[in-house]
Protein backbone atom coordinates (compact mmCIF):
# COMPACT_ATOMS: atom_id res chain seq x y z
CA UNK A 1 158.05 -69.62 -28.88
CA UNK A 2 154.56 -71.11 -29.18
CA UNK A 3 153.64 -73.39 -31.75
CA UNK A 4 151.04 -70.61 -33.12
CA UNK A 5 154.22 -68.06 -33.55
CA UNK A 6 156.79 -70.73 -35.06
CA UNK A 7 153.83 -72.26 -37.57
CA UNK A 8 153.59 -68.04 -38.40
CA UNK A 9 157.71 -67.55 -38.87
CA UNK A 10 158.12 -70.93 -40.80
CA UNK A 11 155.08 -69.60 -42.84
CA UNK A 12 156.90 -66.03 -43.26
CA UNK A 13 159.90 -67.99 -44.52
CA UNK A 14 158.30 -70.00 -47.46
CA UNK A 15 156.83 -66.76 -48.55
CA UNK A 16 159.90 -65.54 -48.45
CA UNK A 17 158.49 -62.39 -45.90
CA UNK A 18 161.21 -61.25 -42.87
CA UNK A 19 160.98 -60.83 -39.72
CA UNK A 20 160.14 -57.18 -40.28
CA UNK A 21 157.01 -57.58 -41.42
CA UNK A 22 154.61 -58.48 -38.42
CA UNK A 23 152.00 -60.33 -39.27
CA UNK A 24 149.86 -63.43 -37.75
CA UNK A 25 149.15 -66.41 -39.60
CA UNK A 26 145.44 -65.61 -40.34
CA UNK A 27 146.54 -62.05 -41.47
CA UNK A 28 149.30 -64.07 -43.75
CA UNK A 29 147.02 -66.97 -44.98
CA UNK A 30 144.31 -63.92 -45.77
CA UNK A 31 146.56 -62.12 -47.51
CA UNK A 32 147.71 -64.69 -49.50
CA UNK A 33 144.42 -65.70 -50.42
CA UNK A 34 143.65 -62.09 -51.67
CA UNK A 35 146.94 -62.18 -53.26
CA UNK A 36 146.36 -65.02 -55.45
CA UNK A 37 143.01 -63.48 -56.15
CA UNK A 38 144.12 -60.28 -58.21
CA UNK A 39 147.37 -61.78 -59.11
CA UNK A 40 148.76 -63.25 -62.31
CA UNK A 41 152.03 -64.73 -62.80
CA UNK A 42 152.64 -64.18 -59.23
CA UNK A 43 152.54 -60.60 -59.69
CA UNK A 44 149.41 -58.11 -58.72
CA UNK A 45 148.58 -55.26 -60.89
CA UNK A 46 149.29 -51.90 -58.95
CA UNK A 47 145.65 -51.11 -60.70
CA UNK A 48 144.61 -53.88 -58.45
CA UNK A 49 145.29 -52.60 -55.02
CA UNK A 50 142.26 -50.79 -53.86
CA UNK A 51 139.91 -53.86 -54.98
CA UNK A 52 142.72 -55.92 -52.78
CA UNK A 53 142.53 -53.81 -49.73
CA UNK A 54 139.14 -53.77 -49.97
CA UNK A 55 138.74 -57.62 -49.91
CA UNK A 56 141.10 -57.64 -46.99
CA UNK A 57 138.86 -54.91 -45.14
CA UNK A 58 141.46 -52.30 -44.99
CA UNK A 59 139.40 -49.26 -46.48
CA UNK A 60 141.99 -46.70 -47.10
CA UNK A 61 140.88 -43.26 -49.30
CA UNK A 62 141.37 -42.79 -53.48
CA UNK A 63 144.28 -40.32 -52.68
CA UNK A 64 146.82 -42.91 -50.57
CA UNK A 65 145.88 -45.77 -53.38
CA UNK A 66 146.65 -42.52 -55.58
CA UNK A 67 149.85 -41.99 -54.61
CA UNK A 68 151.08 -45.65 -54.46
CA UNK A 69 149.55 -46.08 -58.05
CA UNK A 70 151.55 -42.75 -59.14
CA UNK A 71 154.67 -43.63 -57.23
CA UNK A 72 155.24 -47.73 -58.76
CA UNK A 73 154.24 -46.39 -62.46
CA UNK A 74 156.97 -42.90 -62.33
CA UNK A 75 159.54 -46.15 -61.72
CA UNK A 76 157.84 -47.76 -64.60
CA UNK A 77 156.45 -50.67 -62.32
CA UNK A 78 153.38 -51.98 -63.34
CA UNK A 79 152.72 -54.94 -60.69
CA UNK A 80 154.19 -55.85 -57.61
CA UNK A 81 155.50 -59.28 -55.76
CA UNK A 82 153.83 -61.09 -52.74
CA UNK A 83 156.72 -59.63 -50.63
CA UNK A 84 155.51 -55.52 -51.32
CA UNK A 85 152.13 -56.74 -51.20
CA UNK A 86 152.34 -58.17 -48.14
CA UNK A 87 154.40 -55.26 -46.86
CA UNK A 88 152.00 -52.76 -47.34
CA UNK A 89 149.51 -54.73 -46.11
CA UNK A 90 151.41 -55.02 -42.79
CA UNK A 91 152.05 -51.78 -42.90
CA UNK A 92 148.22 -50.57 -43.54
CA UNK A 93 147.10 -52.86 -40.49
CA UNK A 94 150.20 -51.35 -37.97
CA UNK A 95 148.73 -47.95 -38.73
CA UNK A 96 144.97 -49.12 -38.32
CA UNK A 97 146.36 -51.07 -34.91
CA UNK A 98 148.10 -47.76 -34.05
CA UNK A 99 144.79 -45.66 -34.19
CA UNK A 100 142.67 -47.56 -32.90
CA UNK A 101 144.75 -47.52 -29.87
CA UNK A 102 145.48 -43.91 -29.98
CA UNK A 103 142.15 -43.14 -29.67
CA UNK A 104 140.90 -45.84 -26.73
CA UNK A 105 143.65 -44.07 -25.19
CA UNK A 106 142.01 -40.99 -25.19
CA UNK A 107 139.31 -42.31 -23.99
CA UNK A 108 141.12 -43.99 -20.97
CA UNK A 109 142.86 -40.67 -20.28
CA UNK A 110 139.52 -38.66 -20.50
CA UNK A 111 138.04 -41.33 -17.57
CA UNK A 112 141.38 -41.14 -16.18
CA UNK A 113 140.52 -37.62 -14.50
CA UNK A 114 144.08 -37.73 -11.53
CA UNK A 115 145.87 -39.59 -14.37
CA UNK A 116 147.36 -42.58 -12.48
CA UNK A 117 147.24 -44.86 -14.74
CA UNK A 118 144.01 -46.68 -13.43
CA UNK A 119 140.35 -45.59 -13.69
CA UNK A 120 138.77 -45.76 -10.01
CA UNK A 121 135.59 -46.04 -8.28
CA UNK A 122 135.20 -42.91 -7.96
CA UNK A 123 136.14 -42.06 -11.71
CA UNK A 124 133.72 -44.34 -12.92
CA UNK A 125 130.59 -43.17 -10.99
CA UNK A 126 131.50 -39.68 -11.73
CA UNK A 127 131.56 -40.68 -15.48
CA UNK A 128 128.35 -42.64 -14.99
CA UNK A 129 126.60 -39.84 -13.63
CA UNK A 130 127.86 -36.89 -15.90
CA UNK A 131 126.12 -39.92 -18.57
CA UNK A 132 123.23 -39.64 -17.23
CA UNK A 133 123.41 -43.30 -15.35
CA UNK A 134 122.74 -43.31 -11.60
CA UNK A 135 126.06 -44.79 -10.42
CA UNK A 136 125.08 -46.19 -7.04
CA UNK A 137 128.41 -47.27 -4.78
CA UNK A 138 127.37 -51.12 -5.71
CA UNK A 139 126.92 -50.75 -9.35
CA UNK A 140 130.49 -49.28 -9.50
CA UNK A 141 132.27 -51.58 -7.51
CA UNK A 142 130.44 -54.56 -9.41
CA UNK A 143 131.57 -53.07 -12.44
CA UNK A 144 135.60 -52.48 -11.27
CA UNK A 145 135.37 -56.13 -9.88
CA UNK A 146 134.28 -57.31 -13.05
CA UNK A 147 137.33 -55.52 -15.00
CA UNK A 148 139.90 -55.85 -12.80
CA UNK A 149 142.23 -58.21 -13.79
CA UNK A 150 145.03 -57.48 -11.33
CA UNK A 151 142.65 -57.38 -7.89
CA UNK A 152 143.79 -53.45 -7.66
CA UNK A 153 140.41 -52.16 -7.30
CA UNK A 154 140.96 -50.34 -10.52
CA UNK A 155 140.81 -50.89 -13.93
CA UNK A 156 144.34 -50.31 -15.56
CA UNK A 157 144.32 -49.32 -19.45
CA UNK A 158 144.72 -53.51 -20.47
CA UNK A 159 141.68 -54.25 -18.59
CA UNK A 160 139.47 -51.62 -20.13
CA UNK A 161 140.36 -52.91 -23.56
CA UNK A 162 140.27 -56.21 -22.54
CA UNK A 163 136.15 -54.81 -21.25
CA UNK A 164 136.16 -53.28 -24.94
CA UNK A 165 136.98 -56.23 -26.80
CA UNK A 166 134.41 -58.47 -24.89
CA UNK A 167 131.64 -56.14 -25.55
CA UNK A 168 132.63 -56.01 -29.09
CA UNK A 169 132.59 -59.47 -30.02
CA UNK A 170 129.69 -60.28 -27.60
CA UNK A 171 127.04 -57.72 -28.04
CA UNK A 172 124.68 -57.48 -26.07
C-alpha cells in the first residue's frame, strides 16, 4: 500500500467513511472543506446540496437535487452527516468517472475500425484523412511512437487516454 493510499484510508477512518466509499485524499480533504462550508453543527442542510455540489464542481440538474431534497424531507430529514455527504459525493464522481469513460470509449471503438483492441497505423491515417489531415506514412508512425507505451506499434485504449489526458492538462 503506498503511503498516498494508507494517509487516504487512515483519513477515511477519522471521518468515520468505509472502505466503500472510494475516494482520494484531495477528493476527501475537498469535500470536507465544502462540508464544513454549508454545515452547522456538523450537519448540512439538504437545502444546501446543490450550492455544495456546485462548489465541488459536480454540476448535476434541478430534478436529481429534486429528488434527493424530496426523498430526505418525506423521512422528515432535514440535514444530513459528513458520512451521506460524502457518500453521495463519491457516488456523483463514480458516475461522472463512469461517463467520461463510456464515451472515450466510443471514441476508441469508432478509431478502432477491425476492433482489436489497438488503434493502428493504418487506422490512424485513415482517420486523419477522412479529417481532412494529410496523414503521410511518417506523420503516423511519429504519432503511434509517441503513444505507444507498450512498443506494440499500436496504441491500446490506456495509451490513448493517457494521449488525452496530456493534451488536456497541457494545451497547446
Amino acid at each position: 500500500m503506498t503511503s498516498s493510499s494508507s494517509s487516504s484510508t487512515e483519513l477515511k477512518r477519522l471521518l468515520g467513511i468505509d472502505g466503500s466509499v472510494e475516494m482520494t485524499e484531495d477528493d476527501l480533504t475537498q469535500c470536507m472543506g465544502v462540508f464544513k462550508r454549508f454545515s452547522s453543527n456538523d450537519r448540512i442542510p439538504v437545502s444546501k446540496l446543490k450550492e455544495a455540489f456546485d462548489a465541488l464542481q459536480l454540476y448535476v440538474n434541478e430534478v436529481y437535487f429534486e429528488e434527493i431534497v424530496d426523498a430526505h424531507l418525506k423521512r422528515d430529514v432535514q440535514s444530513m452527516e459528513f458520512y451521506d455527504f460524502a457518500s453521495l459525493v463519491c457516488s456523483k464522481k463514480a458516475k461522472k468517472r463512469r461517463s467520461t469513460h463510456a464515451v472515450l470509449f466510443s471514441i476508441f471503438g469508432f478509431l478502432d475500425k477491425d476492433q482489436d483492441g489497438f488503434i493502428g497505423a493504418q487506422e490512424l491515417k485513415e482517420t486523419m484523412d477522412m479529417l481532412g489531415e494529410i496523414g503521410t506514412d511518417e506523420k503516423v508512425n511519429k504519432m503511434i511512437g509517441q503513444l505507444d507505451r507498450g512498443g506494440t506499434g499500436k496504441v491500446s485504449y490506456e495509451d490513448f487516454v493517457i494521449m488525452l489526458r496530456r493534451s488536456i492538462e497541457e494545451p497547446l
